[in-house]
Protein backbone atom coordinates (compact mmCIF):
# COMPACT_ATOMS: atom_id res chain seq x y z
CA UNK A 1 -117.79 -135.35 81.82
CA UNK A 2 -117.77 -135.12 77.80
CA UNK A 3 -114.86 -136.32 76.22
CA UNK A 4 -116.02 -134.93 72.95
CA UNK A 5 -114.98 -131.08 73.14
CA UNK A 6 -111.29 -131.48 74.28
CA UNK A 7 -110.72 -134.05 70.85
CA UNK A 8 -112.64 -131.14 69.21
CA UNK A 9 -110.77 -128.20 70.45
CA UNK A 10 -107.40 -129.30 68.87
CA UNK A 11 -109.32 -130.08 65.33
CA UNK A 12 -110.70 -126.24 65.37
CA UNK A 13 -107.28 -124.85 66.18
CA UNK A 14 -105.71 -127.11 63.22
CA UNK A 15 -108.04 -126.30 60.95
CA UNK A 16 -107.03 -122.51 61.10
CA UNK A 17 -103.66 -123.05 61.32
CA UNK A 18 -102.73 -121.57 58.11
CA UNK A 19 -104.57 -118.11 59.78
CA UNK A 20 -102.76 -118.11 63.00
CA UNK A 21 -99.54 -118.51 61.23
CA UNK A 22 -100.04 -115.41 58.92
CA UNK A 23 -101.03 -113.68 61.84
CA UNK A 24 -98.26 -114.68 64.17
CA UNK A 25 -95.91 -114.57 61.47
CA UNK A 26 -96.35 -110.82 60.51
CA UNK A 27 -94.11 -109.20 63.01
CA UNK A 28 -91.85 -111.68 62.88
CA UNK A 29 -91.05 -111.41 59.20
CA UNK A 30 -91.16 -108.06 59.53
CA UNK A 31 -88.61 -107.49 61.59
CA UNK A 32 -86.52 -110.01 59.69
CA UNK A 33 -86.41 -107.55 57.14
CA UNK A 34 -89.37 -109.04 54.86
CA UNK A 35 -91.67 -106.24 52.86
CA UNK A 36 -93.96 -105.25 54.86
CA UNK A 37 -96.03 -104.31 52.19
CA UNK A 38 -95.66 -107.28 50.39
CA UNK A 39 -96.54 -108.99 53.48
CA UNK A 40 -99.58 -107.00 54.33
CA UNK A 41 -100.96 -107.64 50.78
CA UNK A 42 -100.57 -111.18 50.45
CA UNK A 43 -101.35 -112.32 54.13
CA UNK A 44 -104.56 -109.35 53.88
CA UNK A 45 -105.83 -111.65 50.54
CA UNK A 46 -105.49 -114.57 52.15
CA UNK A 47 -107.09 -113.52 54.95
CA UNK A 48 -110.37 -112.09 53.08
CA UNK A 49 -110.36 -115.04 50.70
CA UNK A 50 -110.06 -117.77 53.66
CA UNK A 51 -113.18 -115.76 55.61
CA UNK A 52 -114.91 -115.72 52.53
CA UNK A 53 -114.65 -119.65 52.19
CA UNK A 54 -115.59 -119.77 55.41
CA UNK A 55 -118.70 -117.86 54.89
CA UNK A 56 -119.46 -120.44 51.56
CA UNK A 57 -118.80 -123.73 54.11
CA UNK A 58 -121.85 -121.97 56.18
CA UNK A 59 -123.89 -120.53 54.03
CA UNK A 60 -126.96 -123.22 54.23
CA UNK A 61 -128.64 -122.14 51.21
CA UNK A 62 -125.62 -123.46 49.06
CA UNK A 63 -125.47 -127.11 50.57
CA UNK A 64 -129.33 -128.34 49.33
CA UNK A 65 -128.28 -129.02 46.11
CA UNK A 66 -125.45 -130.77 44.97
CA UNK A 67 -124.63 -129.11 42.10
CA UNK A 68 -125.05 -125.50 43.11
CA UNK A 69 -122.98 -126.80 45.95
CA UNK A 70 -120.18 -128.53 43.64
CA UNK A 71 -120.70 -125.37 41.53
CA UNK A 72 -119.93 -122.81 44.16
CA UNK A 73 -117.19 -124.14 45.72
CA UNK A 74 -115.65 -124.74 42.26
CA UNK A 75 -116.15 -120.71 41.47
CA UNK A 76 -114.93 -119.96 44.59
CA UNK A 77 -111.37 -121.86 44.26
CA UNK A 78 -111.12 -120.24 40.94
CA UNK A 79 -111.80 -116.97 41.77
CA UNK A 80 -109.52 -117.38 45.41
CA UNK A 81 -106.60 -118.53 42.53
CA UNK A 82 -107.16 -115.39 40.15
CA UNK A 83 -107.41 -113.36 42.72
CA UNK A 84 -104.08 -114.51 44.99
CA UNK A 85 -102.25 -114.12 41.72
CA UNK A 86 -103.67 -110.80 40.87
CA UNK A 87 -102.34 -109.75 44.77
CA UNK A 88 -99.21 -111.03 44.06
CA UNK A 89 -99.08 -108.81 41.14
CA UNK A 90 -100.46 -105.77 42.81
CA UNK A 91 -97.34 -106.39 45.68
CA UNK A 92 -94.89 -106.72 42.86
CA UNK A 93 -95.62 -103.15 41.23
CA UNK A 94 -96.43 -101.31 44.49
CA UNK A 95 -93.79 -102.90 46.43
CA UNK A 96 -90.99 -104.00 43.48
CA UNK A 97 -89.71 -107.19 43.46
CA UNK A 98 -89.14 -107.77 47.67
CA UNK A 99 -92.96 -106.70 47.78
CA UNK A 100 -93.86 -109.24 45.47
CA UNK A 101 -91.64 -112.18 46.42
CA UNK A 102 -93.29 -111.40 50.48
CA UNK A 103 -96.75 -111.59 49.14
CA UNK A 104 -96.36 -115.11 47.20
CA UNK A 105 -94.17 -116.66 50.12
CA UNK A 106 -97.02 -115.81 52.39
CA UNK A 107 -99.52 -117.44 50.17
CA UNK A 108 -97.73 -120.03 49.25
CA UNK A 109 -97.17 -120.92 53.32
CA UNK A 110 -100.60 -120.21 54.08
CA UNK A 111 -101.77 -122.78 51.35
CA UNK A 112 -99.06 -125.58 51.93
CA UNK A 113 -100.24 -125.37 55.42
CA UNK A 114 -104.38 -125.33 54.66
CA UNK A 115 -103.23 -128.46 52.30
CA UNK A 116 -101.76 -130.18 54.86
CA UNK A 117 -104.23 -129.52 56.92
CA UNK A 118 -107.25 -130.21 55.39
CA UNK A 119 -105.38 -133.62 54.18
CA UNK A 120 -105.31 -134.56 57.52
CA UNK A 121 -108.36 -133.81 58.58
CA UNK A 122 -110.35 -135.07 56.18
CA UNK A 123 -113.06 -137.83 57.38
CA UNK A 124 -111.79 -140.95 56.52
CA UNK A 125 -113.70 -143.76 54.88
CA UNK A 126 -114.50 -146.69 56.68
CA UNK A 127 -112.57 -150.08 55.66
CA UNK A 128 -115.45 -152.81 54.72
């Protein structure tokens, strides 16, 4: 019996917690009355961006070196910032100012969480 999958079961489930909330979240906010547009737009971006770091993480091409590596990732959080912001802005004109406040409380959950997250799952270093 292997005592290693069920300790890291609960580690894959944490570490996309910030995508099961957006996803479980959706009709529930939306039936509290939050923009669903708004909604849609900023939980769609942080969707796309979060797969699309997940693609980088795997990508094995990008992890040989370790400053295309250190280079990458930093290009990647730059351009996930830019573009959160720019769907923040998109919500606010398409959906006024409900649209717009739904799409940056949904990214602004979604990245508290992933914070948190990642914080606490972090490897730790060894005490000597």
């Amino acid at each position: 019996m292997s005592t290693a999958v069920p300790s890291e079961r609960p580690a894959a489930v944490l570490t996309y917690l910030d995508v099961v909330l957006v996803i479980l979240g959706a009709p529930i906010m939306i039936a509290i009355g939050v923009s669903a547009l708004g909604y849609g737009i900023g939980g769609g971006a942080w969707l796309a961006l979060r797969a699309v770091g997940i693609a980088l993480e795997r990508t094995p091409g990008l992890h040989r070196d370790q400053r295309t590596e250190v280079g990458t990732q930093l290009a990647y959080m730059l351009g996930r910032l830019f573009l959160l912001a720019l769907a923040i802005i998109v919500a606010r004109n398409d959906g006024g100012r409900d649209g717009g406040l739904a799409a940056l409380a949904v990214i602004v959950l979604a990245f508290t969480v992933q914070l948190a997250v990642s914080a606490l799952t972090r490897p730790r270093r060894q005490a000597r």
